[in-house]
C-alpha atoms as a PDB file:
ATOM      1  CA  UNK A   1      62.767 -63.407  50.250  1.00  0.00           C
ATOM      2  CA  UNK A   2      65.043 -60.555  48.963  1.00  0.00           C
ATOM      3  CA  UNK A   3      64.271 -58.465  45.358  1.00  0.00           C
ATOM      4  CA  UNK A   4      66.146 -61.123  43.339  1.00  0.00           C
ATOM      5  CA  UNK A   5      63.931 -64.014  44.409  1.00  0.00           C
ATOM      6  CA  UNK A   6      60.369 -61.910  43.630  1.00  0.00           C
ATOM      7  CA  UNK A   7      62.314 -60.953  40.231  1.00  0.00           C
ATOM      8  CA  UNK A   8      62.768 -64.918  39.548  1.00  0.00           C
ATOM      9  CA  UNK A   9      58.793 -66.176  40.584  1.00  0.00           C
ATOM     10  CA  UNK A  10      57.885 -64.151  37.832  1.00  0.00           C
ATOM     11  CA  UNK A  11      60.475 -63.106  35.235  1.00  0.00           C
ATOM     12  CA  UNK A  12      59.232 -66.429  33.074  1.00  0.00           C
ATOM     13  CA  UNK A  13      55.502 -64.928  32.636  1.00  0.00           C
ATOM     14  CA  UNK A  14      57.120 -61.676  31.356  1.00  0.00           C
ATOM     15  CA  UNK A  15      58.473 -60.381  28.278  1.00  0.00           C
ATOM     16  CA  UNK A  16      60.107 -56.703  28.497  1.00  0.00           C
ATOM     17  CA  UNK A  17      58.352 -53.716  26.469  1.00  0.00           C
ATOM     18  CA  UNK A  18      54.917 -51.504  26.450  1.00  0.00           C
ATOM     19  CA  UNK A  19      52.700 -52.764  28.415  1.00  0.00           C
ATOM     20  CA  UNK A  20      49.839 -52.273  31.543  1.00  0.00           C
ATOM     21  CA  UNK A  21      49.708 -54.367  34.113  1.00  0.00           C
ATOM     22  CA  UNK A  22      47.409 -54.368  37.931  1.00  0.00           C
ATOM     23  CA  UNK A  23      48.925 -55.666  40.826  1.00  0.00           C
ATOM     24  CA  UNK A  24      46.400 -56.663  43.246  1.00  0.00           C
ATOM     25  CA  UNK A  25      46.724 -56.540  47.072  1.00  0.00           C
ATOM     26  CA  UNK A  26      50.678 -55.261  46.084  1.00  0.00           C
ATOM     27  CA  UNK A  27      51.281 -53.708  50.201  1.00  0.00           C
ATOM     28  CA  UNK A  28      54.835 -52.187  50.420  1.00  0.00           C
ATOM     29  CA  UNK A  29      55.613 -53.198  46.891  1.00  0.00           C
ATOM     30  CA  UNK A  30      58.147 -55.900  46.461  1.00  0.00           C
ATOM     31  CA  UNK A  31      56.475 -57.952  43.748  1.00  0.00           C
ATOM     32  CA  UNK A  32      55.762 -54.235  41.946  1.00  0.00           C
ATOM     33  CA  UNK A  33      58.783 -53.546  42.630  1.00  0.00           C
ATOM     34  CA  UNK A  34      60.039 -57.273  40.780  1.00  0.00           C
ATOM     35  CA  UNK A  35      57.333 -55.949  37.645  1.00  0.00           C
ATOM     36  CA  UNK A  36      58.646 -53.164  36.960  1.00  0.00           C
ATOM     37  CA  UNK A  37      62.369 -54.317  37.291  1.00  0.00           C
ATOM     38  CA  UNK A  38      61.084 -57.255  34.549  1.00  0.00           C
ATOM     39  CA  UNK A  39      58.813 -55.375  32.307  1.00  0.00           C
ATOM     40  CA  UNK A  40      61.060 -52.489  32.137  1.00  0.00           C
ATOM     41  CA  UNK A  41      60.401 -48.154  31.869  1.00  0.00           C
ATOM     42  CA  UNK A  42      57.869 -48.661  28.822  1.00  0.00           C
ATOM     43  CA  UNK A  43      55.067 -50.411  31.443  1.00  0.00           C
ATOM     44  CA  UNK A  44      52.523 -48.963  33.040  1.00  0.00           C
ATOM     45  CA  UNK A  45      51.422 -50.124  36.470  1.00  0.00           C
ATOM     46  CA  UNK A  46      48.157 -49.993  38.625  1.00  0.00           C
ATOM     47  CA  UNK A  47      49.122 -50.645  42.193  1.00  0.00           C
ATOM     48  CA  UNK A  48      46.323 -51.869  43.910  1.00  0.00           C
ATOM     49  CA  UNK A  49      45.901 -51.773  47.965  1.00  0.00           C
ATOM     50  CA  UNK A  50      43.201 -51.112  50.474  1.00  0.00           C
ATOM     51  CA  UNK A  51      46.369 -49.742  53.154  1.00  0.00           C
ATOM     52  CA  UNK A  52      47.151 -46.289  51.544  1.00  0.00           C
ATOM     53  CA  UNK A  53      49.870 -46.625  54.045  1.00  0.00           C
ATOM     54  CA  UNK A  54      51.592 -49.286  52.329  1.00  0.00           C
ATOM     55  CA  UNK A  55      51.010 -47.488  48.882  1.00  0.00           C
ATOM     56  CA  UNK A  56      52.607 -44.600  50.330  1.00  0.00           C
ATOM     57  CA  UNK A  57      55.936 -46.805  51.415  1.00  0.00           C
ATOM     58  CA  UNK A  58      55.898 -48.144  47.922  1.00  0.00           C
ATOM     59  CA  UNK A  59      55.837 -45.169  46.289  1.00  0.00           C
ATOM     60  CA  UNK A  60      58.644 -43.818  48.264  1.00  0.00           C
ATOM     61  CA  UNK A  61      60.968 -47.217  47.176  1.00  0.00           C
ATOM     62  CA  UNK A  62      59.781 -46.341  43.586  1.00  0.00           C
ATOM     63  CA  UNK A  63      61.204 -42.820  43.812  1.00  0.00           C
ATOM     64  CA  UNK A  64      64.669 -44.178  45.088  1.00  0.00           C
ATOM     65  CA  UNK A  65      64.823 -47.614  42.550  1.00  0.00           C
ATOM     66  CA  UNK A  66      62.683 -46.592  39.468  1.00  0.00           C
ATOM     67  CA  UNK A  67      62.262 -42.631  39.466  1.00  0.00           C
ATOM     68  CA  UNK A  68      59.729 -41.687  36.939  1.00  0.00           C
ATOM     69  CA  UNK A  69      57.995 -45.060  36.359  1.00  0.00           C
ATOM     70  CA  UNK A  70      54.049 -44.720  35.423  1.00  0.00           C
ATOM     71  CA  UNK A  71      52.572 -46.179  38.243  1.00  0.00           C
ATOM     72  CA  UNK A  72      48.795 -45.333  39.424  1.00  0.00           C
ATOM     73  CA  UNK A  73      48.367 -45.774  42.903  1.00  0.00           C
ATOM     74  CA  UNK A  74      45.143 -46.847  43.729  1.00  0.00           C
ATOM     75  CA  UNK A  75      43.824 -47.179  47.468  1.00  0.00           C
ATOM     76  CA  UNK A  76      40.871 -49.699  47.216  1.00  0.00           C
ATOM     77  CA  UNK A  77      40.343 -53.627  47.827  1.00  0.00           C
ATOM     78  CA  UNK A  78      40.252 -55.602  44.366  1.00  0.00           C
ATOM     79  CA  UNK A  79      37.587 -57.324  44.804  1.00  0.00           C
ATOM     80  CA  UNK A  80      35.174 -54.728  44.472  1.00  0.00           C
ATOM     81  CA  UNK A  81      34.923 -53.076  41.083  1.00  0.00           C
ATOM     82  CA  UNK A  82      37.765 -51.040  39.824  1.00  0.00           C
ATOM     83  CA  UNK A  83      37.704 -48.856  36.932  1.00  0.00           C
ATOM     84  CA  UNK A  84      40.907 -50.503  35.258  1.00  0.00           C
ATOM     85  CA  UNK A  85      42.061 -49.925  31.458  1.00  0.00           C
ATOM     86  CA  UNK A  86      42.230 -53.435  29.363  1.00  0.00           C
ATOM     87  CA  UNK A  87      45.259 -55.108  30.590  1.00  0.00           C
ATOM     88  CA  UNK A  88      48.033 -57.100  29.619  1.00  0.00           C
ATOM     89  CA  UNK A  89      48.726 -58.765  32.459  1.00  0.00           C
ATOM     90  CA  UNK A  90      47.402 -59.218  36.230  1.00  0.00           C
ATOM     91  CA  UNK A  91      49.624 -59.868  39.267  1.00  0.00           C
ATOM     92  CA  UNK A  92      48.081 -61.443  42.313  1.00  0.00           C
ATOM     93  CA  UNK A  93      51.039 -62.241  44.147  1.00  0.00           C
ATOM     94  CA  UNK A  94      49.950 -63.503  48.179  1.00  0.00           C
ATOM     95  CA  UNK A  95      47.005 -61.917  47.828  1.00  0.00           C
ATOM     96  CA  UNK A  96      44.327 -63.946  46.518  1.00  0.00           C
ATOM     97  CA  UNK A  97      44.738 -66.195  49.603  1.00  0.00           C
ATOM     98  CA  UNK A  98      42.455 -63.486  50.997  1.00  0.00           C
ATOM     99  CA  UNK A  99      39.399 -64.405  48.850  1.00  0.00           C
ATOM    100  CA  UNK A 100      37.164 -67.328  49.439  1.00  0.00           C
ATOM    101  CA  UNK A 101      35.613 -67.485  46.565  1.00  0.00           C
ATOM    102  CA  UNK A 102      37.992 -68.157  43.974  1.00  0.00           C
ATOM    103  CA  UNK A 103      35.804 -68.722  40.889  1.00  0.00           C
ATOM    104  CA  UNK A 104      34.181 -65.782  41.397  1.00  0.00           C
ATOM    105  CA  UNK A 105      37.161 -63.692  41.885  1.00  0.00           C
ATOM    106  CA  UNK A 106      39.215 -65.024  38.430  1.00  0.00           C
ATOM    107  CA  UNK A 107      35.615 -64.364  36.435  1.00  0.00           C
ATOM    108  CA  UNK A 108      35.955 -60.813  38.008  1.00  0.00           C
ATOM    109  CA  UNK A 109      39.476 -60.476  37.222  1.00  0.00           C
ATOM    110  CA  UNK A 110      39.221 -62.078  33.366  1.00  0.00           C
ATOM    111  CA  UNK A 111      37.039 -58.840  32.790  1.00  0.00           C
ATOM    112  CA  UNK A 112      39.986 -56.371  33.375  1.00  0.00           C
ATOM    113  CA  UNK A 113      42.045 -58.754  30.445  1.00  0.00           C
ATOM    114  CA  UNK A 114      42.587 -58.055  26.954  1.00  0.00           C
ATOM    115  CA  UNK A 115      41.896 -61.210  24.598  1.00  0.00           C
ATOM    116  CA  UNK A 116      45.386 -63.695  25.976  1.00  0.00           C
ATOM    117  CA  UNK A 117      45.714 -61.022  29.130  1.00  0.00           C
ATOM    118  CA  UNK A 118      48.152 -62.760  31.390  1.00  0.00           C
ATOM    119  CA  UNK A 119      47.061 -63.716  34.890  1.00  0.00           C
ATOM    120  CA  UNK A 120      50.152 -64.345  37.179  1.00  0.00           C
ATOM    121  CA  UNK A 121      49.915 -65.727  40.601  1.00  0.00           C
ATOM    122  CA  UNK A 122      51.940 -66.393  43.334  1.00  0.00           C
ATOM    123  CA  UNK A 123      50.644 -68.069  46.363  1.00  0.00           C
ATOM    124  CA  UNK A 124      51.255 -70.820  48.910  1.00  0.00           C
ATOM    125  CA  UNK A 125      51.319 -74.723  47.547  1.00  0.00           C
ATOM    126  CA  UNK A 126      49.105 -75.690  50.015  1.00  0.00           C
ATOM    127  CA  UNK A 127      45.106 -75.963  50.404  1.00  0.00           C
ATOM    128  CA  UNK A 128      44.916 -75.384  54.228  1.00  0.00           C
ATOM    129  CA  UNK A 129      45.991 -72.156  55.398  1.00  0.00           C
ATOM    130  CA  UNK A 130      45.576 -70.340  58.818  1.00  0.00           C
ATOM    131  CA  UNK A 131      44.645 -67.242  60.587  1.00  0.00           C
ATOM    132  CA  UNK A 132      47.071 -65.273  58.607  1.00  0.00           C
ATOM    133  CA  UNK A 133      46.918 -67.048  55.317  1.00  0.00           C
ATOM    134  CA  UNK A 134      43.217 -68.159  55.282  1.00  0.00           C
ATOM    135  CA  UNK A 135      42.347 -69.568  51.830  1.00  0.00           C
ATOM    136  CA  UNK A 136      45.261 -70.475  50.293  1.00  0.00           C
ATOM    137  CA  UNK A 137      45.465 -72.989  46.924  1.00  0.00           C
ATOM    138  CA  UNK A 138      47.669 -75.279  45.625  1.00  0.00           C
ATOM    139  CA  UNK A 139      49.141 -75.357  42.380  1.00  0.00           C
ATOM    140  CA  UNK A 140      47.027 -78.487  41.394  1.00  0.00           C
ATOM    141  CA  UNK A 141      43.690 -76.730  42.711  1.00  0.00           C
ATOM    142  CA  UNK A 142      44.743 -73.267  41.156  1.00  0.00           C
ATOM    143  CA  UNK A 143      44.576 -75.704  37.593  1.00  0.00           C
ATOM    144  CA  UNK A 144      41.067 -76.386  38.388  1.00  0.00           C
ATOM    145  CA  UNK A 145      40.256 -72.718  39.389  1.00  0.00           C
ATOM    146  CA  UNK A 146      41.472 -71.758  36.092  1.00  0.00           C
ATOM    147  CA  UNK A 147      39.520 -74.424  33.954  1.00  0.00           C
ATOM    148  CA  UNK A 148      36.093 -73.401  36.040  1.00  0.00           C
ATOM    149  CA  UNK A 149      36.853 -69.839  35.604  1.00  0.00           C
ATOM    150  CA  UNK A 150      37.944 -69.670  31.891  1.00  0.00           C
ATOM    151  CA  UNK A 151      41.492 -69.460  31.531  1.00  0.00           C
ATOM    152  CA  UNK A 152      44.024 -71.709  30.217  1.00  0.00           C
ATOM    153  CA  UNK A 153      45.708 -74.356  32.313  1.00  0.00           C
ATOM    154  CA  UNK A 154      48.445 -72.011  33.653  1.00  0.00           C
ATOM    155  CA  UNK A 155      51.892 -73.105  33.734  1.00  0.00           C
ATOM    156  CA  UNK A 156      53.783 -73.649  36.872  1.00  0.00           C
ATOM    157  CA  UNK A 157      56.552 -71.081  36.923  1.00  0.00           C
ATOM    158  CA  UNK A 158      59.114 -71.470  40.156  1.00  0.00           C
ATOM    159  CA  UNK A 159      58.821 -72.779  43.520  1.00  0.00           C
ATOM    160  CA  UNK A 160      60.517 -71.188  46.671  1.00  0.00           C
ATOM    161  CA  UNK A 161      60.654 -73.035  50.075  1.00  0.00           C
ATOM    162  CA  UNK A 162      58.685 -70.942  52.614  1.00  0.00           C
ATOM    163  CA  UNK A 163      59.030 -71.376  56.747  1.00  0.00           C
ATOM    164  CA  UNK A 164      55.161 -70.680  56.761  1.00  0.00           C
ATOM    165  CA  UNK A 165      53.308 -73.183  54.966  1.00  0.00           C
ATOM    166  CA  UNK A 166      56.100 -75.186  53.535  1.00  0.00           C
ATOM    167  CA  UNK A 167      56.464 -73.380  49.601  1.00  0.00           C
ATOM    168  CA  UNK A 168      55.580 -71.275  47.812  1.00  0.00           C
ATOM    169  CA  UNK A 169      55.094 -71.380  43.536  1.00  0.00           C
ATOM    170  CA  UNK A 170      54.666 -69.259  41.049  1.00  0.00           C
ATOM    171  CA  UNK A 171      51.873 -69.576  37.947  1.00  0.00           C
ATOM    172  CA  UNK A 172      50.900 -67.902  34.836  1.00  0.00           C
ATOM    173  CA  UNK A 173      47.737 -68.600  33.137  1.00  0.00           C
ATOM    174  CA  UNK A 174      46.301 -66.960  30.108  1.00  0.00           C
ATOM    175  CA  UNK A 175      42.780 -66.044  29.386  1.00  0.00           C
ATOM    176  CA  UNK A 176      41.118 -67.350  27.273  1.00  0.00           C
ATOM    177  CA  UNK A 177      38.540 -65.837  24.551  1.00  0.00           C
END
């Protein structure tokens, strides 16, 4: 997938202006990279990675495509407790295939949201992964993860064929009060 396909998973969940988002397990930065190109200069970002390597090779491709951008790089794995701001939105994009416990993980998450905070996911359509992508969900189960974990049924955004575990979808669900 190139910039223009990460832009299109998620520009449906996102409306342009102020506004502070997390991306969670965000590595080099592409989907970051497709957030801030949506959102636009006014947003604020939280980068979230345990490889500071990878934060440091997104920061450099933030220099050259969106100089100036407020963006908070933080080194640490998001599923331990982070010391966020209330957010607008969450992006999880390929990286809550990491978690087993996905409950658990959306509760956590729901915390860091302002009253209708955004969660937006992007993960494999599949509920079998492998060594490399060990718990992913389908869109289907990701509608029951949201109902046992408080938020909205989310709405199912884009699909993209994937040569891995045969597509990948987009999803936006909203928190609820």
């Amino acid at each position: 997938m190139v910039h223009k396909d990460h832009v299109r998973l998620i520009l449906k969940a996102i409306k342009p202006g102020k506004q502070v988002w997390a991306d969670l397990g965000s590595g080099e930065g592409a989907f970051t990279l497709a957030l801030r190109d949506v959102v636009g200069q006014e947003v604020e970002i939280f980068s979230i990675d345990k490889n500071a390597g990878s934060l440091r090779k997104q920061k450099e491709a933030f220099d050259q495509q969106f100089p100036g951008t407020n963006i908070h790089y933080i080194s640490s794995d998001f599923t331990k407790h982070l010391d966020l701001p209330p957010l607008d939105g969450i992006l999880a994009a390929n990286s809550l295939h990491f978690v087993e416990d996905r409950v658990g993980i959306l509760k956590q998450l729901k915390q860091y949201l302002k009253s209708k905070g955004k969660l937006l996911i992007v993960e494999y359509n599949v509920d079998h992964g492998n060594l490399w992508v060990p718990h992913p969900f389908s869109f289907e189960t990701f509608k029951t993860i949201c109902h046992e974990s408080g938020f909205k049924p989310p709405e199912l955004l884009a699909t993209e064929p994937s040569r891995f575990l045969k597509a990948i979808y987009s999803a936006v669900s909203i928190k609820e009060n």
